[in-house]
N, C-alpha and C. Protein backbone atom coordinates (compact mmCIF):
# COMPACT_ATOMS: atom_id res chain seq x y z
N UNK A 1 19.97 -44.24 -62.74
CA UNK A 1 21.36 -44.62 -62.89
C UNK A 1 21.53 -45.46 -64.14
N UNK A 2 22.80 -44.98 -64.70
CA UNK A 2 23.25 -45.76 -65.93
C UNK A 2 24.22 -46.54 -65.89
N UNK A 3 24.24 -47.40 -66.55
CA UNK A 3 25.40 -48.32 -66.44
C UNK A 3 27.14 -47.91 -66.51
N UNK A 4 27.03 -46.41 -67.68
CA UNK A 4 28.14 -46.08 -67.86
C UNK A 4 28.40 -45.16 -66.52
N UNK A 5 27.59 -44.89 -65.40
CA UNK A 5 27.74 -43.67 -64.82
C UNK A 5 28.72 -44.09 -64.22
N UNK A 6 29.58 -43.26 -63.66
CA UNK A 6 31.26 -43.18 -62.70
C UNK A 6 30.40 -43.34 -61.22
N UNK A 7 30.36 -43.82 -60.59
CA UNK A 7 29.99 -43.99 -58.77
C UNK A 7 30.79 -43.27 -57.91
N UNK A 8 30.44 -42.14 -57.70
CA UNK A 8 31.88 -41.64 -56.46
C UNK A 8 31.27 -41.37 -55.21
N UNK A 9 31.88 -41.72 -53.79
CA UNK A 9 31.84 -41.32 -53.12
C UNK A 9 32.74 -39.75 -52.39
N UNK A 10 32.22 -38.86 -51.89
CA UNK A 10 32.03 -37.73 -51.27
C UNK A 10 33.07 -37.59 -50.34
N UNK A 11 34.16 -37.67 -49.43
CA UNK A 11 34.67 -37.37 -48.22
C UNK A 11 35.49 -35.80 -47.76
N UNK A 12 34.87 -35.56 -46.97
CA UNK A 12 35.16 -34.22 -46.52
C UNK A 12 34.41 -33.33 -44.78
N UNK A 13 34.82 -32.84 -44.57
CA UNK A 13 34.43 -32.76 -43.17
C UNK A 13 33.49 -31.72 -42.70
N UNK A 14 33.14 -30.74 -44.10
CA UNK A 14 32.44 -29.86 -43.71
C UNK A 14 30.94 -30.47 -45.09
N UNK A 15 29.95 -30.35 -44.42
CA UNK A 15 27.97 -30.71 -44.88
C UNK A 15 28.37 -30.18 -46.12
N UNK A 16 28.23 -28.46 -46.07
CA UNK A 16 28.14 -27.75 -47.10
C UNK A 16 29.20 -28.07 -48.38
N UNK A 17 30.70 -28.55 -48.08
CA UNK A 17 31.50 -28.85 -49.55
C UNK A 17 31.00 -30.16 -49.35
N UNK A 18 30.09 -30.99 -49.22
CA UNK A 18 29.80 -32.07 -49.73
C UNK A 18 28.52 -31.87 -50.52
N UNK A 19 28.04 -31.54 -49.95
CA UNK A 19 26.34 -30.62 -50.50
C UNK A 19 26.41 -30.07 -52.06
N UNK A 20 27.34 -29.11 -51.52
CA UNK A 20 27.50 -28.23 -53.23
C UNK A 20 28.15 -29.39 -53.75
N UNK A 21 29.42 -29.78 -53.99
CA UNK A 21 29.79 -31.17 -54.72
C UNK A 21 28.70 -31.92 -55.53
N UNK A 22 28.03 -32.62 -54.17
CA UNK A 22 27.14 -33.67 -54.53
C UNK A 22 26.03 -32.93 -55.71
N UNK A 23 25.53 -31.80 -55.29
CA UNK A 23 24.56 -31.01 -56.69
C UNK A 23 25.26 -30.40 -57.66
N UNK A 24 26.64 -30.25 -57.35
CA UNK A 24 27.34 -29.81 -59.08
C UNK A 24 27.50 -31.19 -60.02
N UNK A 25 28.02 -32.28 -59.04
CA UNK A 25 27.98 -33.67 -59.88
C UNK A 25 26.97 -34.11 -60.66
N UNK A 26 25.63 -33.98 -59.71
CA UNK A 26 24.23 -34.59 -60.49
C UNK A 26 24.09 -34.00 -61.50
N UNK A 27 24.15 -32.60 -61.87
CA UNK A 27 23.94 -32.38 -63.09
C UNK A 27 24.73 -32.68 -64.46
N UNK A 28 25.92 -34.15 -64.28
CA UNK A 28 26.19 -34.91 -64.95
C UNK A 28 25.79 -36.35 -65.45
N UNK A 29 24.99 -36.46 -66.55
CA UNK A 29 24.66 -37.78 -66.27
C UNK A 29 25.63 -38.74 -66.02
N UNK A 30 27.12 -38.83 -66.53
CA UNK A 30 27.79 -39.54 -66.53
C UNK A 30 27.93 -40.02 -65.23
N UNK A 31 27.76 -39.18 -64.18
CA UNK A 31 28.40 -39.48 -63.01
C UNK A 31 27.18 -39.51 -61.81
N UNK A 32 27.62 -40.57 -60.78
CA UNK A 32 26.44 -40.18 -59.56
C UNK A 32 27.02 -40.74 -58.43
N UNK A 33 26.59 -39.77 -57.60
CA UNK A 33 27.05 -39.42 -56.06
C UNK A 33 26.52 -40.67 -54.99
N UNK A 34 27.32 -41.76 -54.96
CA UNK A 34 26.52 -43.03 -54.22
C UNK A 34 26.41 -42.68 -52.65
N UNK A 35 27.71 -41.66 -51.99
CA UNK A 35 27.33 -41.84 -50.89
C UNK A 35 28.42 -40.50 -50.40
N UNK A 36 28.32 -39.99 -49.02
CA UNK A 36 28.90 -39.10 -48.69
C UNK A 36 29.53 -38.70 -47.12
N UNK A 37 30.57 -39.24 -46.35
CA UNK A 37 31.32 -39.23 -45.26
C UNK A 37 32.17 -37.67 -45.01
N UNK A 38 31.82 -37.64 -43.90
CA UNK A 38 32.52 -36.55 -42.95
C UNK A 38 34.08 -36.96 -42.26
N UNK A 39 33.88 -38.45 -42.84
CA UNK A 39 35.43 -38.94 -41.37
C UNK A 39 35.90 -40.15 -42.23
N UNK A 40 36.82 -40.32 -41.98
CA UNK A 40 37.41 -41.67 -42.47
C UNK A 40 37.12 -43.11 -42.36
N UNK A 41 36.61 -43.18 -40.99
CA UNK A 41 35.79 -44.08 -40.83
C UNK A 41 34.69 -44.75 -41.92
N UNK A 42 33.60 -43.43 -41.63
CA UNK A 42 32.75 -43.66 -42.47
C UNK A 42 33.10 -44.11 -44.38
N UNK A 43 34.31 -43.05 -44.47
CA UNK A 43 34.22 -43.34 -46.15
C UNK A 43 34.67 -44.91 -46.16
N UNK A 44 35.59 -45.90 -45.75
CA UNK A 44 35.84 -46.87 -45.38
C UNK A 44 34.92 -47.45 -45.60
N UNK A 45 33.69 -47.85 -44.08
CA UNK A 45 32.67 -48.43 -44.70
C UNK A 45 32.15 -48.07 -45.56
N UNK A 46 31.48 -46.86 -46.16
CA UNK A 46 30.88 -46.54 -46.95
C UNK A 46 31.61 -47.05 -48.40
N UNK A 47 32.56 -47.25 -48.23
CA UNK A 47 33.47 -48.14 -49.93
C UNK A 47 32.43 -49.39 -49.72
N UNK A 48 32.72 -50.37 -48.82
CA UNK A 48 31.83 -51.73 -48.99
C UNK A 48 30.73 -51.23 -49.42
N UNK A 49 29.77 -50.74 -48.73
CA UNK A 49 28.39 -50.73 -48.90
C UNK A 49 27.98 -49.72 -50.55
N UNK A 50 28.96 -49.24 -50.83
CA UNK A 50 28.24 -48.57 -52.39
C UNK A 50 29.07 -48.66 -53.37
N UNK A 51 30.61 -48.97 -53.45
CA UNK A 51 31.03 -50.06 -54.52
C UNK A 51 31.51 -48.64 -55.09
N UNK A 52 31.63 -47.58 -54.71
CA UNK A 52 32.28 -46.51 -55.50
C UNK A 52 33.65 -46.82 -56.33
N UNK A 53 33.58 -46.58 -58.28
CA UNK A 53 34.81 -46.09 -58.52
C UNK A 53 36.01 -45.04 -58.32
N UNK A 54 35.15 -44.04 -57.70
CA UNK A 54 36.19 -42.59 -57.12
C UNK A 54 35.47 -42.60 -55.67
N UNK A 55 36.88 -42.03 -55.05
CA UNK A 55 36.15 -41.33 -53.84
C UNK A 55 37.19 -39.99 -53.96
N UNK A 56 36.33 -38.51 -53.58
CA UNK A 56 36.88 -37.18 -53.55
C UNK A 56 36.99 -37.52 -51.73
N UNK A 57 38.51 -36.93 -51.62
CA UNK A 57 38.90 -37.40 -50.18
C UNK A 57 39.30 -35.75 -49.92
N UNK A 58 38.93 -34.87 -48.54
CA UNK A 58 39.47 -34.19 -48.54
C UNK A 58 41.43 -34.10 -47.77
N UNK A 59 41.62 -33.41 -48.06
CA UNK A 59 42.98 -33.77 -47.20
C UNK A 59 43.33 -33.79 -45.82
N UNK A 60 42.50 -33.66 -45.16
CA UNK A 60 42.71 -33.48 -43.89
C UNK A 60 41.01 -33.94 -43.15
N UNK A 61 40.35 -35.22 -43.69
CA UNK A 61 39.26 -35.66 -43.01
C UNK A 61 39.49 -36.24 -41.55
N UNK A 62 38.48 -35.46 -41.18
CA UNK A 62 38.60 -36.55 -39.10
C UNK A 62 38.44 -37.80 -39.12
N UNK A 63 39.15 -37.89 -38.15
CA UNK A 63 39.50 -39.55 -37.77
C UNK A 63 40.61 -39.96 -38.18
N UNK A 64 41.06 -40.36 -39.11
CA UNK A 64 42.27 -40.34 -40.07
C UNK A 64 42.80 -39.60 -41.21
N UNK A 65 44.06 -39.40 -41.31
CA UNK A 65 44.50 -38.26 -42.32
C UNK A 65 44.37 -38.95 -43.50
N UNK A 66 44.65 -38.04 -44.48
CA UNK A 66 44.36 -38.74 -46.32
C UNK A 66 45.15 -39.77 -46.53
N UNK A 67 46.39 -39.52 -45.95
CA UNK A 67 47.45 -40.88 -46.52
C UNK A 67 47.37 -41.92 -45.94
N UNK A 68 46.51 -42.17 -44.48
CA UNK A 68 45.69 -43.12 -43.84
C UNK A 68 44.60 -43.81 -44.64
N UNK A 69 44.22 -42.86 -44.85
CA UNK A 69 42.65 -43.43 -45.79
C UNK A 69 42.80 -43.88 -47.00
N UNK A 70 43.93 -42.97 -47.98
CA UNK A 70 43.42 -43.71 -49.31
C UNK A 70 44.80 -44.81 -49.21
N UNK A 71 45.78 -45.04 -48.35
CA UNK A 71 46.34 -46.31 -48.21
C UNK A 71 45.10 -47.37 -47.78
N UNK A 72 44.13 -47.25 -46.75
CA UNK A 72 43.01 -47.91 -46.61
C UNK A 72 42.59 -48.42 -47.47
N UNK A 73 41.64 -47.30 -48.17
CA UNK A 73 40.88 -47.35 -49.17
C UNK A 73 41.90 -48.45 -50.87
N UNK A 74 42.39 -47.94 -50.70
CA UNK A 74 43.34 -49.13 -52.02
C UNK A 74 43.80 -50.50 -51.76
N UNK A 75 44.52 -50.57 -50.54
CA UNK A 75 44.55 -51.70 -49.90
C UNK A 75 43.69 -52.42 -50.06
N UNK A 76 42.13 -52.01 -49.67
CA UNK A 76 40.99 -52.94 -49.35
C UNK A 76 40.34 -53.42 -51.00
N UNK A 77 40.23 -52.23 -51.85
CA UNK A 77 38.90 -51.78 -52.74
C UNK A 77 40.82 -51.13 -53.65
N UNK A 78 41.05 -52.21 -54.42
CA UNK A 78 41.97 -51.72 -55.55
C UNK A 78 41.73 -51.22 -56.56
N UNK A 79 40.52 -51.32 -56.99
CA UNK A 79 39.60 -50.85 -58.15
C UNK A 79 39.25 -49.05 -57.97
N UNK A 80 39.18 -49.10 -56.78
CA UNK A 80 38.85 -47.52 -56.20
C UNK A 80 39.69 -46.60 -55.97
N UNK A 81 39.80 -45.56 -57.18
CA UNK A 81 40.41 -44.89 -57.87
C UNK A 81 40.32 -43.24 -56.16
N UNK A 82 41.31 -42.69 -55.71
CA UNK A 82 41.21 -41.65 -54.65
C UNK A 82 41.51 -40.39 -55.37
N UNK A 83 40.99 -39.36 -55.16
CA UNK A 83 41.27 -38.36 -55.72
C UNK A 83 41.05 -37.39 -54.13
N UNK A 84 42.36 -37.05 -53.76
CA UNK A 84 42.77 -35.79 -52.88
C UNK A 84 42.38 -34.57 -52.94
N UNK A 85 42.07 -33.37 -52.43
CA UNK A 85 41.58 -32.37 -52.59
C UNK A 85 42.32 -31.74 -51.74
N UNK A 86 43.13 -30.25 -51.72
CA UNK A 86 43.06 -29.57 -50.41
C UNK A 86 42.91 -27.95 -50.92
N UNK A 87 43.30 -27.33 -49.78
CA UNK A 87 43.42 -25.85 -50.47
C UNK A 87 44.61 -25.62 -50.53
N UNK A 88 45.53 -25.96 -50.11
CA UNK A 88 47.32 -25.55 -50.30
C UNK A 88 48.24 -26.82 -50.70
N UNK A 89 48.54 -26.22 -51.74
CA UNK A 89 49.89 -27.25 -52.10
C UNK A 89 50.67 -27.82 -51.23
N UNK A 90 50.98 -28.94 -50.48
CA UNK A 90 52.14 -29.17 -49.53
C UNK A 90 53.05 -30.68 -50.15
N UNK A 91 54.42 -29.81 -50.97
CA UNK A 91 54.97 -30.75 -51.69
C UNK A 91 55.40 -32.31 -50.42
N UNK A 92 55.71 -32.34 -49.82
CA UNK A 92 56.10 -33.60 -49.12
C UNK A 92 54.43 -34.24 -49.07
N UNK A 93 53.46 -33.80 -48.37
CA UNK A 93 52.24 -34.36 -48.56
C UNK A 93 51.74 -35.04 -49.80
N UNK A 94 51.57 -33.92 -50.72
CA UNK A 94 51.42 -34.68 -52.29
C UNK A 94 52.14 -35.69 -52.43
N UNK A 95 53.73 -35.75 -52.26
CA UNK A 95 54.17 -37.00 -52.29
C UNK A 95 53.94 -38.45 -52.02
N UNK A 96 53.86 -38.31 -50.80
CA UNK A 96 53.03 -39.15 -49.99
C UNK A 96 51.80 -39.49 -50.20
N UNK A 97 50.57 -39.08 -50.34
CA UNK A 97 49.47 -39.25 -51.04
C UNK A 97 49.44 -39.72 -51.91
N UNK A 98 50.32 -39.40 -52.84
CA UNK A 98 50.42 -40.37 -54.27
C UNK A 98 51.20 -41.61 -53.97
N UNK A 99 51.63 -41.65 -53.18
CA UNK A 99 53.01 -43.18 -53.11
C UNK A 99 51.91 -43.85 -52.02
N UNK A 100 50.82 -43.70 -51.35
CA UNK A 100 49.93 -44.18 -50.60
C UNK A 100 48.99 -44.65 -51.91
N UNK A 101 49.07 -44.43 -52.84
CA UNK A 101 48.20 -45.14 -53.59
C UNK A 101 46.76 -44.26 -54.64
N UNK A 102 47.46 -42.89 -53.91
CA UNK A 102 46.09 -41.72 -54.51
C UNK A 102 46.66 -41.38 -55.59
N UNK A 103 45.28 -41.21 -56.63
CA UNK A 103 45.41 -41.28 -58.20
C UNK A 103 45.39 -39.60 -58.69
N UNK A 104 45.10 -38.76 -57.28
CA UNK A 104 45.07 -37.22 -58.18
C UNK A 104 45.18 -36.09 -56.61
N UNK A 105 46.02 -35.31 -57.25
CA UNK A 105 45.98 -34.56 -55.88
C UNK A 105 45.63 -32.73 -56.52
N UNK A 106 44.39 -32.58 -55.65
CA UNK A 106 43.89 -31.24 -56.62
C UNK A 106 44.01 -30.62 -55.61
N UNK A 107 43.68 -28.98 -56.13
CA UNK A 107 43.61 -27.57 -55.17
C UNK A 107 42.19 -27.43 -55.37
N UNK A 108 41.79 -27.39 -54.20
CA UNK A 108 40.01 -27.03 -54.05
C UNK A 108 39.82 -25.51 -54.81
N UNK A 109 40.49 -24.97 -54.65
CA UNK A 109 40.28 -23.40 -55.63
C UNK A 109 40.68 -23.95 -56.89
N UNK A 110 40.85 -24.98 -57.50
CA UNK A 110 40.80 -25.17 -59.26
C UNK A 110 39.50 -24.63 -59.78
N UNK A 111 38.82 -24.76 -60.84
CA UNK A 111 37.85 -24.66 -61.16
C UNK A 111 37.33 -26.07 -61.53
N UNK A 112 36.00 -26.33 -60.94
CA UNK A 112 34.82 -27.79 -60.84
C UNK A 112 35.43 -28.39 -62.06
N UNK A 113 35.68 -28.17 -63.28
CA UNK A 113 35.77 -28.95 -64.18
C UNK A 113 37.51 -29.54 -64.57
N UNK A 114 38.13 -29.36 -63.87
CA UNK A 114 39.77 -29.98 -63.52
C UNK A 114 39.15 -31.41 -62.42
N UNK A 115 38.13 -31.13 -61.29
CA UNK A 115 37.63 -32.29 -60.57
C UNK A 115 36.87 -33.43 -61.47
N UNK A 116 36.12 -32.92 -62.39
CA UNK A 116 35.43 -33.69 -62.90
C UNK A 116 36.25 -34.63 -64.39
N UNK A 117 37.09 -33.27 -64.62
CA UNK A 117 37.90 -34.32 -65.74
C UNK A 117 38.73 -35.31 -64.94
N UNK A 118 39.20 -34.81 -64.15
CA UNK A 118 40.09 -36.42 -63.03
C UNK A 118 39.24 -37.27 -62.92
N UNK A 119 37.99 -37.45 -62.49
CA UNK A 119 36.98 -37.82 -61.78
C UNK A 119 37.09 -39.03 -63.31
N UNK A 120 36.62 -38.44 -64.32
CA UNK A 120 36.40 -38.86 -65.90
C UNK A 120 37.41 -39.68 -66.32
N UNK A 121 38.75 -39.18 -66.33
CA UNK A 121 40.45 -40.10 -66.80
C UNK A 121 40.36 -40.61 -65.71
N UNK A 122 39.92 -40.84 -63.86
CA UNK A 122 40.51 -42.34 -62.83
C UNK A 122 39.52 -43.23 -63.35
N UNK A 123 38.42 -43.20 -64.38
CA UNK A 123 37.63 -44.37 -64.77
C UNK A 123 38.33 -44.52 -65.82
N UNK A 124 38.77 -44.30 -66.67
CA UNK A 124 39.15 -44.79 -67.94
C UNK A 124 40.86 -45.60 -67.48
N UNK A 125 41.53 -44.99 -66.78
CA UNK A 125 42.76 -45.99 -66.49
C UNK A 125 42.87 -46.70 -65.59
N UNK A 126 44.21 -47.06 -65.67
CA UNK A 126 44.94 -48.70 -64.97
C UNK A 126 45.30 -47.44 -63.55
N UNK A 127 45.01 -48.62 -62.66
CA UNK A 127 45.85 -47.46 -61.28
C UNK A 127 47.33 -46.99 -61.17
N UNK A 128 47.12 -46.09 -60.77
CA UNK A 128 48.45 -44.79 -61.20
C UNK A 128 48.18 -43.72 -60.85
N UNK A 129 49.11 -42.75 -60.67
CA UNK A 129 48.12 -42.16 -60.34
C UNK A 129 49.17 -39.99 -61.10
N UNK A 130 48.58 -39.44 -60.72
CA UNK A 130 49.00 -38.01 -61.38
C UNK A 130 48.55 -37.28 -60.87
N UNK A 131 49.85 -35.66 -61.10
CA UNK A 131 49.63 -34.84 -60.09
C UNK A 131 49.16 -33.81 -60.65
N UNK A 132 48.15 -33.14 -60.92
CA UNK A 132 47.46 -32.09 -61.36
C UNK A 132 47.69 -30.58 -60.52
């Protein structure tokens, strides 16, 4: 690990989109995968314990929904930049997600490198957040 690397944590409910994620990321040095939750719960604690600048949230993680979590997650850890994921556009949702405090709301069918450039611009700015 490097000093410049981006820290993100993982959230999503299925092994395998965390799996592939977590090994498309590593092969960035810039960036590394501190930790990885199935539920809301977990990503929660898992913010204390690994200090992540991003967390990839999916939109619909168990336990609590996204606009639960990354209101959580900002509330607690203001520094910690949320980036949303789902597979369908749902304009009132996006809304909400972003006015909860989430900095990017993507379509899981984008292509990896729309995730990683968000991933890249929520380290470089002030919190805010944009809808891709």
């Amino acid at each position: 690990m490097t000093q410049s690397q981006i820290r993100i944590l993982l959230v999503d409910k299925y092994e395998i989109v965390l799996h592939g994620l977590a090994k498309h990321i590593a092969t960035h040095e810039d960036m590394l995968v501190v930790g990885e939750a199935t539920d809301g719960d977990d990503a929660i604690a898992l913010c204390g314990k690994t200090n992540p600048d991003v967390v990839v949230v999916d939109l619909n993680p168990p336990g609590m929904d996204s606009v639960e979590l990354t209101r959580s997650i900002t509330t607690l850890y203001p520094k910690i930049r949320v980036i949303v994921m789902t597979l369908f556009i749902d304009e009132k949702k996006r809304k909400v997600v972003l006015d909860a405090g989430g900095f990017c709301y993507l379509l899981k069918g984008n292509p990896i490198g729309e995730l990683l450039s968000s991933i890249r611009y929520s380290n470089l700015t002030k919190p805010k957040s944009i809808d891709l």
